[in-house]
Structures are given as structure tokens and as C-alpha cells.
Protein backbone atom coordinates (compact mmCIF):
# COMPACT_ATOMS: atom_id res chain seq x y z
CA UNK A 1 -32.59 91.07 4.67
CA UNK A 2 -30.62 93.33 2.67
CA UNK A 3 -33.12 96.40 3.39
CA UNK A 4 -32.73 95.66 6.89
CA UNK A 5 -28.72 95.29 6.17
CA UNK A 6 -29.00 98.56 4.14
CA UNK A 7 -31.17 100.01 7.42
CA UNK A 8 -28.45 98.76 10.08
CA UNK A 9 -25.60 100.60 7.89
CA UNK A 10 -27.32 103.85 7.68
CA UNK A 11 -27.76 103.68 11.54
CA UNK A 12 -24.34 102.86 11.81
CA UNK A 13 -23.02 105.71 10.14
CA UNK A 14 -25.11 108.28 11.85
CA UNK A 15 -23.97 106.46 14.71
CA UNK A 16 -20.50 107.29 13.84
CA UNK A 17 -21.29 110.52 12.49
CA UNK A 18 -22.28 112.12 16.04
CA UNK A 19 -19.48 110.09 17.43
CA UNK A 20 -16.82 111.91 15.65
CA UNK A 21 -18.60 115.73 15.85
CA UNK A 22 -18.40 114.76 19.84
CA UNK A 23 -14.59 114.07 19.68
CA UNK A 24 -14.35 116.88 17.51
CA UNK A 25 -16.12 119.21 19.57
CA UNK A 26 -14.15 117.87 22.66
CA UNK A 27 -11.03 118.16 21.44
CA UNK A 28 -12.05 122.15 20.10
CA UNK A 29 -13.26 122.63 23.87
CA UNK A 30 -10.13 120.88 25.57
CA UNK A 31 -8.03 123.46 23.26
CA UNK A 32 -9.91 126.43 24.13
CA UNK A 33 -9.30 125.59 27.95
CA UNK A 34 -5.27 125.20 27.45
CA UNK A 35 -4.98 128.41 25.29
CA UNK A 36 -7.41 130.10 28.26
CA UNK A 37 -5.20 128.68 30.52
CA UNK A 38 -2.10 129.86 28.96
CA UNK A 39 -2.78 133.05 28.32
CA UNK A 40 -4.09 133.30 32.08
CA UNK A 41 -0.64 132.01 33.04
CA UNK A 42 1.14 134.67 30.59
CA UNK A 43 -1.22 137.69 31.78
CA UNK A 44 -0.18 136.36 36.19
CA UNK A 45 3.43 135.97 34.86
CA UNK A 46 3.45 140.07 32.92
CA UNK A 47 1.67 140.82 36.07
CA UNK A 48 3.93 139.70 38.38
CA UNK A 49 6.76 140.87 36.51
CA UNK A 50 5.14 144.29 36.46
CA UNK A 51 4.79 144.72 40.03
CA UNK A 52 7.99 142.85 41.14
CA UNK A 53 9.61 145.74 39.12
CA UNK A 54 7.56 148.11 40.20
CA UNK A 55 8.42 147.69 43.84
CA UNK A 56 11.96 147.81 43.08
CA UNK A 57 12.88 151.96 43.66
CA UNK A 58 15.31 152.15 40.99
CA UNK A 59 15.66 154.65 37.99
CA UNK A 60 16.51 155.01 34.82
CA UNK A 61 20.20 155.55 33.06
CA UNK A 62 21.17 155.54 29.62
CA UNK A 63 24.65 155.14 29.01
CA UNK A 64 27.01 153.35 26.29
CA UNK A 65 25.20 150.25 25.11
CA UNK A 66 21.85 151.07 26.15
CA UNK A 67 19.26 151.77 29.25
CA UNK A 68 19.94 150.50 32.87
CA UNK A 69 17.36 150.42 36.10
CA UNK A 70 19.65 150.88 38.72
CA UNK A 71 18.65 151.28 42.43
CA UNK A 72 17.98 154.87 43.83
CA UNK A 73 20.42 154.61 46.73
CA UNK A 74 22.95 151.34 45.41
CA UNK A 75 24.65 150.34 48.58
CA UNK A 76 27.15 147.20 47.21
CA UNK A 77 28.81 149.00 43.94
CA UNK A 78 31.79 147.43 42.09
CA UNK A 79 33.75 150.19 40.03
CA UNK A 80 35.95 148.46 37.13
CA UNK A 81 37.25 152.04 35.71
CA UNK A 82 37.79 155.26 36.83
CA UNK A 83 37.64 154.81 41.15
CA UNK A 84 38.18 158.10 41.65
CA UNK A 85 34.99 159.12 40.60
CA UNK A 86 33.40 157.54 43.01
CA UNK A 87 35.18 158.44 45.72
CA UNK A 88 35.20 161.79 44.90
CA UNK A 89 31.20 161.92 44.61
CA UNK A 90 31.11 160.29 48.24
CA UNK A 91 31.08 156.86 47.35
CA UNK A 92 32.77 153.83 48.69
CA UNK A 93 32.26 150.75 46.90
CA UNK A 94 32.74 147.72 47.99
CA UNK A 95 35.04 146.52 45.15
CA UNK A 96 37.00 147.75 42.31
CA UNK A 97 39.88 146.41 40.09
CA UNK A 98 44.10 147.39 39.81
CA UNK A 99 46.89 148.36 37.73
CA UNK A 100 48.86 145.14 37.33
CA UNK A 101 50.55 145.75 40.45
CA UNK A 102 47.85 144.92 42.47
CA UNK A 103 47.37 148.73 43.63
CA UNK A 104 44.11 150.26 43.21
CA UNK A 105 44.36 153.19 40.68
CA UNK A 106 43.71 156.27 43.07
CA UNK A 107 44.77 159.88 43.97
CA UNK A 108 43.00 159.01 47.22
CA UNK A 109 43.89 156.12 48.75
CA UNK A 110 43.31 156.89 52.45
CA UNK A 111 39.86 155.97 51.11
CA UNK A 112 40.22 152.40 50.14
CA UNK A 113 40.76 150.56 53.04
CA UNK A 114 37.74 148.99 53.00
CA UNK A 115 37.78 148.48 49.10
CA UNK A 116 38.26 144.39 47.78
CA UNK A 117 40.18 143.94 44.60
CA UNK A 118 38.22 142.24 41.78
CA UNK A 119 40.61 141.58 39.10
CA UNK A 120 43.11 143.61 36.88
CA UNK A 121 41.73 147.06 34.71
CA UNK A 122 41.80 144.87 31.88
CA UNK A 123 40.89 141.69 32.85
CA UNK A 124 38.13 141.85 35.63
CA UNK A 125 37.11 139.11 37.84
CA UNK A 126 33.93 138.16 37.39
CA UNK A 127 33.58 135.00 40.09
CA UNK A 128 35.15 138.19 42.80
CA UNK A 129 32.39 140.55 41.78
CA UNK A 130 29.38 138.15 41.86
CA UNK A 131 31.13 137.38 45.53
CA UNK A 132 30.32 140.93 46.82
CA UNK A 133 26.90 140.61 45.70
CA UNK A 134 26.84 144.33 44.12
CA UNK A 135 23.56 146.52 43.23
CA UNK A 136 25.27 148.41 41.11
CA UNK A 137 28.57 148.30 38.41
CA UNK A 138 30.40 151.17 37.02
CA UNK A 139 32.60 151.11 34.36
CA UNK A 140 33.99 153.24 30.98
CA UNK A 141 32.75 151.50 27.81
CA UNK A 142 36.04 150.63 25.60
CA UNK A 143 34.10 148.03 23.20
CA UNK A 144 33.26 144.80 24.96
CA UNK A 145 30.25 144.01 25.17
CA UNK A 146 30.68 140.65 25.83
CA UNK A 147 32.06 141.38 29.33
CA UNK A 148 29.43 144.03 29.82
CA UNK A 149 26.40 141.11 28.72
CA UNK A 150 28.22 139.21 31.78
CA UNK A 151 28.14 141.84 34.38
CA UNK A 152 24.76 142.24 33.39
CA UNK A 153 23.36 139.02 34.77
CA UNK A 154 25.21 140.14 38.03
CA UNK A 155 23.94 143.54 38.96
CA UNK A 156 22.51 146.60 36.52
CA UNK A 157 25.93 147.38 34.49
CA UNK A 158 26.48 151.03 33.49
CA UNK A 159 28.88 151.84 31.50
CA UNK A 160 29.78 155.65 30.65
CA UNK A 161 31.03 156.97 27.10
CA UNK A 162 30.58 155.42 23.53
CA UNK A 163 33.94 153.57 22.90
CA UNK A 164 35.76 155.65 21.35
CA UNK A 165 36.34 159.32 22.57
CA UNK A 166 37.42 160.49 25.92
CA UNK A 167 34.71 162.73 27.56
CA UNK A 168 36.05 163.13 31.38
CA UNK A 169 33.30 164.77 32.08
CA UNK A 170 30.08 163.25 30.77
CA UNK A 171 31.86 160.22 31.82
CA UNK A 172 31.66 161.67 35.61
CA UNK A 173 27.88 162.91 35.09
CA UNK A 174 27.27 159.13 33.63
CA UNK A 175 28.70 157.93 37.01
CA UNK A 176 27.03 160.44 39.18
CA UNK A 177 23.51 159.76 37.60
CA UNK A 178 23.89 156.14 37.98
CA UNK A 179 24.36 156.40 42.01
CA UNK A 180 21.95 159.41 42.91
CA UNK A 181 24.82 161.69 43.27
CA UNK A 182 24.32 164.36 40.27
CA UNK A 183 24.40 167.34 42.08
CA UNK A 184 27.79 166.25 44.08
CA UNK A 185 29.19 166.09 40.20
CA UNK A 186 28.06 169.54 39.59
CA UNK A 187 29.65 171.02 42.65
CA UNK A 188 33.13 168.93 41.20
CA UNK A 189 32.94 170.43 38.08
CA UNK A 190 31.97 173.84 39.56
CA UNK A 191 35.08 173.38 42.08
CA UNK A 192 37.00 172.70 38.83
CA UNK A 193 36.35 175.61 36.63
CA UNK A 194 36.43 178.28 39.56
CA UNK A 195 40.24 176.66 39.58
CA UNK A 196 40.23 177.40 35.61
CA UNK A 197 38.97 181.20 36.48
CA UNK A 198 41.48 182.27 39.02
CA UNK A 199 44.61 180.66 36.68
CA UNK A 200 43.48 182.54 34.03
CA UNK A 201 43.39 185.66 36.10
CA UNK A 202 47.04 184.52 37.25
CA UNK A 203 48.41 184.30 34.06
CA UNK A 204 46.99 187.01 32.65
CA UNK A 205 48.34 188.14 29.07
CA UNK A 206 50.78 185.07 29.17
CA UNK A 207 47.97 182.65 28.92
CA UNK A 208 47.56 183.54 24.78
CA UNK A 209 51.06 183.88 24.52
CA UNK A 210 52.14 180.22 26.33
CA UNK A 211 52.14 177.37 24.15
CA UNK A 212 52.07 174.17 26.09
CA UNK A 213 54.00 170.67 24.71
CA UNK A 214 52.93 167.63 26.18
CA UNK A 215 55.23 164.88 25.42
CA UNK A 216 55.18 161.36 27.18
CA UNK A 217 58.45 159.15 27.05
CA UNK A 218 57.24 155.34 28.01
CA UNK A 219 57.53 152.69 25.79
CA UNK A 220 56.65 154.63 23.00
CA UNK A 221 56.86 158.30 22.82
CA UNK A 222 53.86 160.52 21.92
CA UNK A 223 52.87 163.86 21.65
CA UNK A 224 49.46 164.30 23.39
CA UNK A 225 46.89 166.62 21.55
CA UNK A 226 43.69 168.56 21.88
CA UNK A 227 41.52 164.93 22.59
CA UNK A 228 43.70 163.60 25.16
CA UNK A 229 42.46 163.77 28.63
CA UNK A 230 45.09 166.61 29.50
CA UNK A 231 45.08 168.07 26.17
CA UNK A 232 41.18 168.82 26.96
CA UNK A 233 41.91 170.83 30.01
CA UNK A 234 45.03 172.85 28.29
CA UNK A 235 41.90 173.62 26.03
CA UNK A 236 39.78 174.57 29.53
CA UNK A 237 42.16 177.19 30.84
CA UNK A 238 42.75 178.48 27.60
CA UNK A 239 46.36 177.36 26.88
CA UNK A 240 47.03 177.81 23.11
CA UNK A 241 49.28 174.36 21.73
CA UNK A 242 52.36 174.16 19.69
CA UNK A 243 51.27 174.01 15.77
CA UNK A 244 52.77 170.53 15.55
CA UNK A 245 49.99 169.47 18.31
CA UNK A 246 46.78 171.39 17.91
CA UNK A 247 44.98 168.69 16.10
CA UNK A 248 41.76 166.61 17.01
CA UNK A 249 42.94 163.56 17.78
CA UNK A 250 44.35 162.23 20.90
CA UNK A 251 48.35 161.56 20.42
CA UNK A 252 51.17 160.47 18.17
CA UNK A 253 54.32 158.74 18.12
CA UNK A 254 57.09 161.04 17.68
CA UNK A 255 60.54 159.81 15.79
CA UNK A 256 63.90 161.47 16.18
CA UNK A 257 63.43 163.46 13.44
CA UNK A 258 60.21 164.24 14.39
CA UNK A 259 61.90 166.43 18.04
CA UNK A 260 61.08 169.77 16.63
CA UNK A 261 57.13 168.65 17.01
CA UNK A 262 57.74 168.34 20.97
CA UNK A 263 58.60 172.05 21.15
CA UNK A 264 56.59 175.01 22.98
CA UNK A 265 57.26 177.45 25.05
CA UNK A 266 56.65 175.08 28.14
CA UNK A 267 57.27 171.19 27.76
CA UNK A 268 55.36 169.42 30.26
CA UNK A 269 57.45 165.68 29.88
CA UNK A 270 55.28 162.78 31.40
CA UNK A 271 57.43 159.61 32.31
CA UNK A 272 56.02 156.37 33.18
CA UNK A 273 57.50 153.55 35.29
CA UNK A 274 60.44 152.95 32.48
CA UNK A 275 61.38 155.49 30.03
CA UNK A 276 64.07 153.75 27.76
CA UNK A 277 63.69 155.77 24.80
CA UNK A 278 64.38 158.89 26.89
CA UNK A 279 68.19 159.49 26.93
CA UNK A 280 67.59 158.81 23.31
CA UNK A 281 65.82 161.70 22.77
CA UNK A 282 67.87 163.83 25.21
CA UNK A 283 71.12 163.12 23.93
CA UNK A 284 70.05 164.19 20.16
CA UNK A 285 71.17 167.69 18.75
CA UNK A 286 67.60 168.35 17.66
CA UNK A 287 66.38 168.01 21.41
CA UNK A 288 68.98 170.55 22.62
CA UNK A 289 67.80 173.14 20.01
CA UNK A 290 64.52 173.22 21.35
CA UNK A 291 63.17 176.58 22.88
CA UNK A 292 61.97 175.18 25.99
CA UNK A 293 65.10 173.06 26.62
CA UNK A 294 67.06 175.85 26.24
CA UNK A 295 65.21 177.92 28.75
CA UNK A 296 65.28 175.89 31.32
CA UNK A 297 61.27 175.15 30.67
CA UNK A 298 60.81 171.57 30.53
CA UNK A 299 58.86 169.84 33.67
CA UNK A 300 58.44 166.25 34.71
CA UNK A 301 54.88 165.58 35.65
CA UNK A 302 52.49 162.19 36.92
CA UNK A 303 51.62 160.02 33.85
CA UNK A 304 48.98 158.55 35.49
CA UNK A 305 47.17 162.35 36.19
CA UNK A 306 48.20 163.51 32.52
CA UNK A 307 47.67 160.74 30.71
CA UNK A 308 44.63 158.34 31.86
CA UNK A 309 43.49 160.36 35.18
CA UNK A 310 40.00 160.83 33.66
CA UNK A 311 38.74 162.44 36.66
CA UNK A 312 38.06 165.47 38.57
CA UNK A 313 40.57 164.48 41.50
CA UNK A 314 43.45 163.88 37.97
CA UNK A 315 41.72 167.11 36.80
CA UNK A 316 43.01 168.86 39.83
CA UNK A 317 46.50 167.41 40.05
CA UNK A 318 47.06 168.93 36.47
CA UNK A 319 45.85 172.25 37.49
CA UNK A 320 48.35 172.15 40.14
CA UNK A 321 50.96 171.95 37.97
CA UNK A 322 49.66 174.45 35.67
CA UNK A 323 49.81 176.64 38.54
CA UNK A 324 53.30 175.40 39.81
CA UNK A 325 55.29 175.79 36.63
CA UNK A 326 53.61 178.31 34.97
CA UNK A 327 52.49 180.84 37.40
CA UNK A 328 54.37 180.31 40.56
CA UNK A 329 57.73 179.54 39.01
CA UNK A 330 59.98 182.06 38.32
């Protein structure tokens, strides 16, 4: 009995034995089959990804935080900064933001009739431009990238500049690139520096000898230097700057005491909405002392084209008065 006990046992366990090496085996096959599967799944997924992108005509832009694909011809473009140079290249988009006023900031707005308002220049709407369905969104990089990781997940964001310095132009090629329109930038720029070439010839030996003040009474008053947006075309035409102001940087506030910095031998004075601190300045014996004051040399001019125009249409409008006050004017 026990041999046959002893007999049964061993049978048992063999029994067992081949039981387990079949789970075993079809658990190792029923793995094999899901990670097959899978990966099939994965590899249809890449693939599809591949060629959904790959049907989509769009190129590609690098710009302040990174690399875009943005359609070859966008035809629904939202412009947060900078509208102007859009319209200038021959673009109207189909929404862009205001000053605080509600007014679209422009030097042409015959052309933005058909232009929705998305929110403030410094507070953008983002439920208004996911309404308009855009392709495409332009803006100037100033250091959110929060905002911009938004956009994103509306339309290809591109966003010109690095944050921190103000490059007019690149900031128009940026733009251009991003909406097929590079060669329209180049004639702008062109357009722009055959301006620069005849002023020059207008001026002639005065253009070494005229140093140019630009001073901007607001809420605070500054003296604008060789960075600023109209400091950098001063620098185009070849308009030397007051020692006080030919630094690298883009402005400072000016004190009382601090008057004799404003001086040149022009004084182009930029005024915003409210200028409280002006009479201020006027009324002080330093101002009155200046060499530009006292010949009759000191012009008001646009803040909005000298101080933040940042295109080639703001470009202009400062060549204009270059050519006004310092040519023309007797």
C-alpha cells in the first residue's frame, strides 16, 4: 500500500509539474501577445501622427521660447503686439488686442474695420481668441510663458524677440517669416533705409554736428538712449546723442537737477496723454539755460511712434519728423 501511495504521489507531482510549466508558458505567451499588441498600437499611433503632420503644409519658425509649425498661408491670425506689422506686410487678421481705451494700437486704422478686439495689450483674452478659431498667433515675447503655453493649445504661438532687448527689426522679420511674407519685410526695411539715405544727403555736414535729446514727460520723465526704439533709428541716420545719453541702455529717469542731461542741440519732447511733471520742469532755471530751449529748438512729437512704435509704419512717422524739424525747418 504505501509503494502504491508512494507511486500515486510521484504521479501526482508530475501531474502538477506539467500543470504549472502550461500556466507558465501561457501566461509568457498571453504577455508576448499584449506587448506585440502594444507596440503595434504605438508604431499605428507614431504613424498616424507622422502623416497627419505631414499633410499639414506648414513650416518651420524659431522664435523666443522655441520652434513653431505654423501654416504656409495662415488665414485666421490673432496679433497680441505690434498690429502694425501685420498690416503693413499685407495682413489682416482677424483679431488683435488694445490700449486700455479700447482702441486698437495703429498708425493705420482705415485697416481695421474688420479687426475683433481680444482683450487689453497686457491682459489678452484668451476665451475671445479661441472664439476666432486662429491658425496662427503673433506676439513680442516680454517673459510669460505661461500665457504663451496657453495660446499654444489654441493655434501655433510665435512670439518674436528674447525678453529683454528691443530689436524692431528682427522682431518684423520674426513676424514676416511666421506668415509667408519675408520678402514684403525686406522691401519695408529697404523702403526704410532709402528714407535714411536721402536725410542724410539732406542734412549733409549738420548730421555729425546735430546732437539729438529725446526726453519724454509722462508720469515719469526719462531720457531715452541708444536701445530705445527711437534711440536705434537716431543711431540709423547717423544722428550723434548728447554725452549725458549715448549709453547702451534704453532710458532713465531724469530729476530736476538732473535738466542739464536733457540738453542737445535739438530736443525732441515726447508727451503722453498727461504730462504733470512738465510745467515742473519748464518753470525751473536749469530748463531755461538749456541750448535748445534757448534757440527756439525744442519739438513736441507722438509718444506712441517714439516711444513703443516698434514698427516700420512708427519707423516712418519718426523719420518724418527728422525731416520736419531738422531739415525742412528753418
Amino acid at each position: 500500500m504505501f509503494y502504491q501511495y508512494l507511486k500515486i504521489k510521484k504521479l501526482v507531482q508530475k501531474t502538477c509539474k506539467i500543470h504549472r510549466s502550461i500556466k507558465q508558458f501561457l501566461l509568457l505567451s498571453l504577455t508576448i501577445f499584449l506587448v506585440c499588441a502594444c507596440a503595434g498600437n504605438v508604431n499605428k499611433n507614431k504613424e498616424r501622427q507622422i502623416n497627419s503632420s505631414s499633410r499639414l503644409p506648414c513650416h518651420i519658425v524659431k522664435h523666443a521660447l522655441g520652434k513653431t509649425c505654423v501654416p504656409n498661408a495662415p488665414q485666421r491670425v490673432v496679433v497680441l503686439d505690434i498690429l502694425d506689422n501685420v498690416l503693413a506686410l499685407g495682413i489682416t487678421p482677424v483679431g488683435a488686442t488694445t490700449w486700455d481705451n479700447g482702441k486698437f494700437r495703429t498708425y493705420l486704422p482705415e485697416k481695421t474695420a474688420a479687426i475683433a478686439k481680444v482683450g487689453l495689450l497686457s491682459q489678452p483674452n484668451l476665451e475671445s481668441i479661441l472664439g476666432l478659431h486662429p491658425d496662427l498667433i503673433l506676439s513680442v515675447y516680454w517673459g510669460d510663458e505661461e500665457t504663451y503655453e496657453r495660446l499654444s493649445q489654441i493655434a501655433p504661438t510665435v512670439l518674436a524677440g528674447n525678453g529683454k532687448d528691443i530689436d524692431w527689426q528682427e522682431w518684423l522679420k520674426t513676424y514676416a517669416e511666421a506668415l509667408g511674407k519675408t520678402q514684403e519685410a525686406q522691401k519695408l526695411l529697404g523702403d526704410y533705409n532709402t528714407r535714411i539715405a536721402a536725410f542724410r544727403e539732406q542734412m549733409g555736414e549738420k548730421l555729425s554736428k546735430t546732437q539729438v535729446s529725446i526726453v519724454m514727460f509722462w508720469e515719469n520723465v526719462r531720457i531715452y538712449m541708444n536701445q530705445s526704439f527711437s534711440g536705434q533709428i537716431l543711431n540709423d541716420v547717423g544722428l550723434p546723442r548728447p554725452p549725458g545719453q549715448d549709453k547702451e541702455k534704453v532710458n532713465e529717469d531724469v530729476s530736476l537737477e538732473l535738466i542739464p542731461k536733457m540738453d542737445g542741440d535739438a530736443i525732441f519732447l515726447v508727451l503722453g496723454d498727461r504730462a504733470p511733471k512738465l510745467a515742473q520742469f519748464t518753470s525751473h532755471p536749469l530748463w531755461s539755460q538749456l541750448q535748445a530751449v534757448k534757440q527756439g529748438k525744442v519739438y513736441e512729437v507722438e509718444a506712441d511712434a517714439w516711444i513703443a512704435g516698434y514698427s516700420p509704419v512708427a519707423a516712418n512717422r519718426i523719420l518724418d519728423d527728422l525731416f520736419k524739424y531738422l531739415v525742412t525747418k528753418k
